[in-house]
N, C-alpha and C. Protein backbone atom coordinates (compact mmCIF):
# COMPACT_ATOMS: atom_id res chain seq x y z
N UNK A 1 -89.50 -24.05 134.55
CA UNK A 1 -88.75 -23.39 135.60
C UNK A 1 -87.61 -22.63 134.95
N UNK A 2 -87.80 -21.61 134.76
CA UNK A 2 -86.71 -20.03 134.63
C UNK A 2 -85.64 -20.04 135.61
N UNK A 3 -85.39 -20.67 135.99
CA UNK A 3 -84.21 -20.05 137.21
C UNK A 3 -82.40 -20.42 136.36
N UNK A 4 -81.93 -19.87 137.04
CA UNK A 4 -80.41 -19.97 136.96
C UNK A 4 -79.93 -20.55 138.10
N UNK A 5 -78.83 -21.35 137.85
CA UNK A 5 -78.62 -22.66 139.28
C UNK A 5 -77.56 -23.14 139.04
N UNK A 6 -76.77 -23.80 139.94
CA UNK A 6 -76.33 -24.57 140.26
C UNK A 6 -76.56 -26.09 140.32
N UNK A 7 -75.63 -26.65 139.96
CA UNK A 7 -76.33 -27.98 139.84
C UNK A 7 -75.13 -29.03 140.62
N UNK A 8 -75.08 -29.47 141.61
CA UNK A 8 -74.31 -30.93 142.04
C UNK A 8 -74.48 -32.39 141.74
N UNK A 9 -74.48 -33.12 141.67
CA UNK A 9 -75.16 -34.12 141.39
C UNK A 9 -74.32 -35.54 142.14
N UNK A 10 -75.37 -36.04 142.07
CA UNK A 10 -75.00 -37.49 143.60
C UNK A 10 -74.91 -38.51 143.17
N UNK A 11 -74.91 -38.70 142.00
CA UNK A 11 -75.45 -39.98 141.87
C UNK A 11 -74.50 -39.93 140.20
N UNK A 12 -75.25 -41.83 139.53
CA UNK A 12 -74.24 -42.05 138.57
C UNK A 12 -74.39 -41.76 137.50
N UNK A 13 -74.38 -40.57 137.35
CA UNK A 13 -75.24 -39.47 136.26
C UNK A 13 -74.23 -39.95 135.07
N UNK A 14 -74.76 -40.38 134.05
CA UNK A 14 -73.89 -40.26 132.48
C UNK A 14 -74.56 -39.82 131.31
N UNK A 15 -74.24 -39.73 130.79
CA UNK A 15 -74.49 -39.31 129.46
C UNK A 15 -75.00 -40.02 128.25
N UNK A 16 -75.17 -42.01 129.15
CA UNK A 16 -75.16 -42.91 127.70
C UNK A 16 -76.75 -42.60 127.76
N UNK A 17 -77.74 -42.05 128.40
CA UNK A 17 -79.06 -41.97 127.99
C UNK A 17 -79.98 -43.40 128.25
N UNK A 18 -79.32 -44.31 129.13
CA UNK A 18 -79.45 -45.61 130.17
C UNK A 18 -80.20 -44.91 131.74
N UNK A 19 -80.62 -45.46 132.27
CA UNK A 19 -81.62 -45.31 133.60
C UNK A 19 -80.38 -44.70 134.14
N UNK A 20 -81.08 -43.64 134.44
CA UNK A 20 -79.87 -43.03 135.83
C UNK A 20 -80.97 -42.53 137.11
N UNK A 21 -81.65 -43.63 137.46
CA UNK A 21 -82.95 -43.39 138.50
C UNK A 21 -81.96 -43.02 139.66
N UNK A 22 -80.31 -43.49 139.89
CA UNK A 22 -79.71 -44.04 140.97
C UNK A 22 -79.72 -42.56 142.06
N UNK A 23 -79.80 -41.05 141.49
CA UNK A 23 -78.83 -40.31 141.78
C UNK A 23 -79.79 -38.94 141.87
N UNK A 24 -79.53 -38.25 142.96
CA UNK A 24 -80.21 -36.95 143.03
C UNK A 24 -79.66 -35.70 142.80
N UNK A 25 -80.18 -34.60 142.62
CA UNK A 25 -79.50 -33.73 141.76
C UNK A 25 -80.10 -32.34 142.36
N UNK A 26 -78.76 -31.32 143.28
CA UNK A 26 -79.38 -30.73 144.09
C UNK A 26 -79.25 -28.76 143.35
N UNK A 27 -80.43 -28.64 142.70
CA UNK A 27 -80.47 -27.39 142.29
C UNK A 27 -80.39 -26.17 143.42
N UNK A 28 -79.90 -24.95 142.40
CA UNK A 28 -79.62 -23.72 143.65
C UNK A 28 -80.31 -22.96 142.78
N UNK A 29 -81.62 -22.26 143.10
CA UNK A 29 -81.94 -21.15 142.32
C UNK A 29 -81.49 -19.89 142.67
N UNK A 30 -82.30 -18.73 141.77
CA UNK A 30 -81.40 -17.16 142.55
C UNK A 30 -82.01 -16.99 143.42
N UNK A 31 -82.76 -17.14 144.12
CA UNK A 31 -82.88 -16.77 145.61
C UNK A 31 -82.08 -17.40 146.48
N UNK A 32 -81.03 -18.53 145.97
CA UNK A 32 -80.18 -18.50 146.64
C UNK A 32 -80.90 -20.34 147.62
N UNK A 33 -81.83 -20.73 146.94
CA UNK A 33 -82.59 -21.53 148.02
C UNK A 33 -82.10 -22.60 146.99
N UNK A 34 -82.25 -23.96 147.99
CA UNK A 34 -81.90 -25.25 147.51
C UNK A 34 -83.01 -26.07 147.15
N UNK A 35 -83.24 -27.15 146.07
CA UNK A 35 -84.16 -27.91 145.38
C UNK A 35 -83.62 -29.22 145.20
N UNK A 36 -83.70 -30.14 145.92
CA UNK A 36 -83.26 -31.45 146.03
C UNK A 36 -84.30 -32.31 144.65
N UNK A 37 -83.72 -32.85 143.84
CA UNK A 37 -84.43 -33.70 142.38
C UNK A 37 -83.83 -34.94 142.12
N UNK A 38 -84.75 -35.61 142.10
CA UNK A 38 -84.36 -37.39 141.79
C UNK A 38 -84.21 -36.98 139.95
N UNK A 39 -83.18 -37.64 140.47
CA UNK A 39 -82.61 -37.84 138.24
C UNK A 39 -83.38 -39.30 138.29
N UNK A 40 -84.80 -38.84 137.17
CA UNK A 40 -85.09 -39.64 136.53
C UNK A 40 -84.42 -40.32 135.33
N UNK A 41 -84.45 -39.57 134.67
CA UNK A 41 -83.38 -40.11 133.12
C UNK A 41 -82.48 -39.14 132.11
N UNK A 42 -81.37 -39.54 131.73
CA UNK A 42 -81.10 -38.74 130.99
C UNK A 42 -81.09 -39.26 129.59
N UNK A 43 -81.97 -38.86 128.42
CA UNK A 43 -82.15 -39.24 126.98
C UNK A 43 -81.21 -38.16 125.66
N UNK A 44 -81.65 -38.22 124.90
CA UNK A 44 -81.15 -37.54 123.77
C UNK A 44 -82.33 -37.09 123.02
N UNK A 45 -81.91 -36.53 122.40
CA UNK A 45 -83.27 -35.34 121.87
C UNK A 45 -82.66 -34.06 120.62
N UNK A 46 -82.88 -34.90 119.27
CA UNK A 46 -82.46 -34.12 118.19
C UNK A 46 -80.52 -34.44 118.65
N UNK A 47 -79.93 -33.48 118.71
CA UNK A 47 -78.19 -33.20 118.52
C UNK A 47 -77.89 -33.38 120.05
N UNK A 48 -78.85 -33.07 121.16
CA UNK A 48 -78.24 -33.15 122.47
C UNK A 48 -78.85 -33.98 123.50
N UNK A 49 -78.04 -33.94 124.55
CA UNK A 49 -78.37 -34.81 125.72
C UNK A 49 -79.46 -33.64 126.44
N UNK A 50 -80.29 -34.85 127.47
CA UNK A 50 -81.40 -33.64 128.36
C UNK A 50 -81.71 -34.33 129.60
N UNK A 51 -81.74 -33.93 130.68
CA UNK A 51 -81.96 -34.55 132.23
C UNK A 51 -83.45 -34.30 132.26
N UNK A 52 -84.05 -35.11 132.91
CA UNK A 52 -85.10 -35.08 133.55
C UNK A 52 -85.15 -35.16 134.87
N UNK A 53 -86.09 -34.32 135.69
CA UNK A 53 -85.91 -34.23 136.77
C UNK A 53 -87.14 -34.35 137.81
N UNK A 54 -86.74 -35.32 138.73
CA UNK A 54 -88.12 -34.86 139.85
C UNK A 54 -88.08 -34.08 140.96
N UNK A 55 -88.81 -33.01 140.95
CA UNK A 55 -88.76 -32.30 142.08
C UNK A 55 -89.00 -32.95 143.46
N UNK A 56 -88.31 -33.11 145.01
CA UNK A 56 -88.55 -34.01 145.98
C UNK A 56 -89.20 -32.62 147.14
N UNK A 57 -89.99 -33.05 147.74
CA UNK A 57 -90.31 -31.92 148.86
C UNK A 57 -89.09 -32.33 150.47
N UNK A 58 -89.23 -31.62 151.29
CA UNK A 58 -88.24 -31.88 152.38
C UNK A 58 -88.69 -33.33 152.88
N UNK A 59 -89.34 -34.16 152.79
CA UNK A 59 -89.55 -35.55 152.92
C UNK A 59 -89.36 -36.10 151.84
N UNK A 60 -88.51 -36.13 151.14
CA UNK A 60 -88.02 -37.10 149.99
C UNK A 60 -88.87 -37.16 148.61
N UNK A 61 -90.06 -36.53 148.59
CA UNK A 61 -91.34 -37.14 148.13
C UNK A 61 -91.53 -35.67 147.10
N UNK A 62 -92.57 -36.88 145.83
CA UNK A 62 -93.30 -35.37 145.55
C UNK A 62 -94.62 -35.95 145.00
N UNK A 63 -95.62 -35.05 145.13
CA UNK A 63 -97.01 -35.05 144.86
C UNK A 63 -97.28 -34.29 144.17
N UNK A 64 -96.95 -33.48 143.50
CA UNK A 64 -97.66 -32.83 142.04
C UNK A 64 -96.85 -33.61 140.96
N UNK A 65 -96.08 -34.33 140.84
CA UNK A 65 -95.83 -34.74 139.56
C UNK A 65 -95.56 -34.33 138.57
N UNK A 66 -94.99 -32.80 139.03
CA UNK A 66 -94.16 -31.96 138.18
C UNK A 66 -92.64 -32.68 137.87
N UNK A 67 -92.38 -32.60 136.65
CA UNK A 67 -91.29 -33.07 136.36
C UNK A 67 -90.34 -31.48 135.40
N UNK A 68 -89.11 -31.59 135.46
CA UNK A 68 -88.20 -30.19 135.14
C UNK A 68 -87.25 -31.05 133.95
N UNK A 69 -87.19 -30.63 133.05
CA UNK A 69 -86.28 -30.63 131.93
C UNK A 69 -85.02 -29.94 131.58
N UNK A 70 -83.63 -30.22 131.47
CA UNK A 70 -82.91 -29.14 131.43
C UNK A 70 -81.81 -29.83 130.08
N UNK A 71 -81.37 -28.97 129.59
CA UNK A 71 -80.21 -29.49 128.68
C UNK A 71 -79.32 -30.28 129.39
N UNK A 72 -78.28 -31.38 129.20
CA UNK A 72 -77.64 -31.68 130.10
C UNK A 72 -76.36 -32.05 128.98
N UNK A 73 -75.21 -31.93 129.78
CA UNK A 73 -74.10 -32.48 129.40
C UNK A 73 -72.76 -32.63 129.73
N UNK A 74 -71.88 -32.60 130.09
CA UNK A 74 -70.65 -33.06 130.72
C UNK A 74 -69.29 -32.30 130.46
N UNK A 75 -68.81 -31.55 131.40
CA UNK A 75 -67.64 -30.75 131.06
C UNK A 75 -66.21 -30.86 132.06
N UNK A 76 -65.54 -31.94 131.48
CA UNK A 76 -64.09 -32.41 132.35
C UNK A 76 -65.06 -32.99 133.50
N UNK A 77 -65.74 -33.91 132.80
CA UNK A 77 -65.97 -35.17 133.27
C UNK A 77 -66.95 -34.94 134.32
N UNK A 78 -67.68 -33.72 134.60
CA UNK A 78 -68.65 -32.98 135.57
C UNK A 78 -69.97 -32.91 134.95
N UNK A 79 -71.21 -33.31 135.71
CA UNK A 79 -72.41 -32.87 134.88
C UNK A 79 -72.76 -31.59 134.83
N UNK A 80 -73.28 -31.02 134.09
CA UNK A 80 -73.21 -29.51 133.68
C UNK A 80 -74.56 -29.52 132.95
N UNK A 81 -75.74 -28.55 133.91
CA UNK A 81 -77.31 -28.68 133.16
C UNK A 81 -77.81 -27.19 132.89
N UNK A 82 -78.42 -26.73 131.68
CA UNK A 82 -78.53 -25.64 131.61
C UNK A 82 -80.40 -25.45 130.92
N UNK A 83 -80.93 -24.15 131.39
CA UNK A 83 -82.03 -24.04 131.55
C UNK A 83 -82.00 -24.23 129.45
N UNK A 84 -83.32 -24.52 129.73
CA UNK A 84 -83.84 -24.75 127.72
C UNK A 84 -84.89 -23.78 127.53
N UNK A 85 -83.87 -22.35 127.17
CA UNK A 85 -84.53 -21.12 126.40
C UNK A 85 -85.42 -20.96 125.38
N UNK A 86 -85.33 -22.01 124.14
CA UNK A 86 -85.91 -22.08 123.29
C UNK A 86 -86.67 -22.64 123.31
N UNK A 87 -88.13 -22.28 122.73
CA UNK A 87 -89.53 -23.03 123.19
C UNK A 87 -89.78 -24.07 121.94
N UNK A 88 -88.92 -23.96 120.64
CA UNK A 88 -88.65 -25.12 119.91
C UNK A 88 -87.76 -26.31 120.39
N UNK A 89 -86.89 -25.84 121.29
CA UNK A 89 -85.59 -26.82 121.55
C UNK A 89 -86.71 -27.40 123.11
N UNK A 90 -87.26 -26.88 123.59
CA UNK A 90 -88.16 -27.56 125.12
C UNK A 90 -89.14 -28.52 124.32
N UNK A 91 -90.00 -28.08 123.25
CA UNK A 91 -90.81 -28.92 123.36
C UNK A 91 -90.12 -30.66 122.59
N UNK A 92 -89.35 -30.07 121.44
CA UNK A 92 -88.31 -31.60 121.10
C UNK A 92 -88.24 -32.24 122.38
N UNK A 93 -87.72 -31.41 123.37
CA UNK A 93 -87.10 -32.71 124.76
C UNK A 93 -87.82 -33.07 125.60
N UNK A 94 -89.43 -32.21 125.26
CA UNK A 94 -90.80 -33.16 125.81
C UNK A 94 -91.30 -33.97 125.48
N UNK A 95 -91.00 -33.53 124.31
CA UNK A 95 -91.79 -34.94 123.09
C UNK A 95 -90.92 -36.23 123.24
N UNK A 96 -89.45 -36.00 123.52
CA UNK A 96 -88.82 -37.11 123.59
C UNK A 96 -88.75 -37.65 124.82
N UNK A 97 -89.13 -37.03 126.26
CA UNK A 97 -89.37 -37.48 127.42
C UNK A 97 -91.22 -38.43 127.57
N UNK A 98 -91.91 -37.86 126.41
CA UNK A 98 -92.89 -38.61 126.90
C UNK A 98 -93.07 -39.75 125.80
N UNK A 99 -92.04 -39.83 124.70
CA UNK A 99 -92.12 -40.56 124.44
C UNK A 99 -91.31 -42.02 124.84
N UNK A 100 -90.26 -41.32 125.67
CA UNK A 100 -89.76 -42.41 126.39
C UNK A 100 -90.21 -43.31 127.81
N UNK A 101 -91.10 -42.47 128.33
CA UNK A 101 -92.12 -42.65 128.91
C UNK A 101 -93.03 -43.83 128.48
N UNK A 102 -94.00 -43.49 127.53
CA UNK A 102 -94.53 -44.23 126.84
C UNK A 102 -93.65 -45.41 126.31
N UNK A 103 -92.87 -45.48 126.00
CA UNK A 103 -91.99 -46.70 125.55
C UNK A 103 -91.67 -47.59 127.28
N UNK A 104 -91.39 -46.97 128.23
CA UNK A 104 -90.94 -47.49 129.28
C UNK A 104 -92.92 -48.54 129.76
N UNK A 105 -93.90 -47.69 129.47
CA UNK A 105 -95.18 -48.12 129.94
C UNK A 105 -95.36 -49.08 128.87
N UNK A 106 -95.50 -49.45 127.72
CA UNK A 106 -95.04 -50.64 126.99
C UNK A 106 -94.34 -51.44 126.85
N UNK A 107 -93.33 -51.72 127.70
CA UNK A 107 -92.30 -52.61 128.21
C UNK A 107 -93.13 -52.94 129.51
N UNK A 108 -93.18 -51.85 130.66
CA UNK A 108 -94.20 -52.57 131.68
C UNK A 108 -95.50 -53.76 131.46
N UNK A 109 -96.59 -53.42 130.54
CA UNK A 109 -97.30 -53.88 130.46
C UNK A 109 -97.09 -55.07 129.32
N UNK A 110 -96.18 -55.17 128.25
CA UNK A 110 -95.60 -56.36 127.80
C UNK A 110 -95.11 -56.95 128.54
N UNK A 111 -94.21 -56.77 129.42
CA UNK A 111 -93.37 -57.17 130.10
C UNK A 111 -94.34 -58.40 131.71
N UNK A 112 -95.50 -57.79 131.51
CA UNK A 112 -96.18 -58.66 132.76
C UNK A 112 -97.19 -59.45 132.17
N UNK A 113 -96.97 -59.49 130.41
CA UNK A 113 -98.36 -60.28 130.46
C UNK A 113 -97.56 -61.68 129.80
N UNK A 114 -98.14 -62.93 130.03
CA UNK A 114 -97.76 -64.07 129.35
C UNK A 114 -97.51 -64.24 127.74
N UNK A 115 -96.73 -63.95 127.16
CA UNK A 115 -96.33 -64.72 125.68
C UNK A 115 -96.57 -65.80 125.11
């Protein structure tokens, strides 16, 4: 997603790269239209911080399972997310979203079987 936006954010968005499932995060693209996104997580990736995002439809929900990536980071104590231009610097913060992913689905499935 190319757009330029605005970003508010609702929730207990930080920077330590800890679950921030709590908090939604309401994008403004240039058309001027609003995009309501559950903050999945925010990780680290090479030198910087990066939000992950779920897109929600007007019922809270989403069904394609598109997920949005953006640089993220904090300015006088405000979250501040900016689109990731570089197609070297996007794929680092994919690789590190699915690998955190994958680390979270190995904790699930350790996590339920008997020791």
């Amino acid at each position: 997603m190319n757009e330029n936006f605005n970003a508010s954010c609702s929730g207990d968005c930080n920077s330590c790269g800890e679950d921030c499932d709590k908090g939604t995060v309401t994008l403004t693209l240039d058309d001027d239209s609003t995009l309501e996104c559950s903050v999945i997580n925010i990780f680290p990736a090479g030198d910087k911080q990066y939000i992950a995002l779920l897109p929600l439809d007007e019922n809270g929900e989403n069904h394609d399972g598109e997920v949005f990536l953006y640089r993220y980071y904090e300015e006088n104590g405000n979250p501040q997310l900016d689109n990731i231009e570089d197609d070297d610097e996007y794929e680092l913060a994919a690789d590190a979203f699915e690998e955190m992913l994958d680390a979270a689905e190995f904790d699930e499935i350790v996590d339920g079987e008997d020791l």
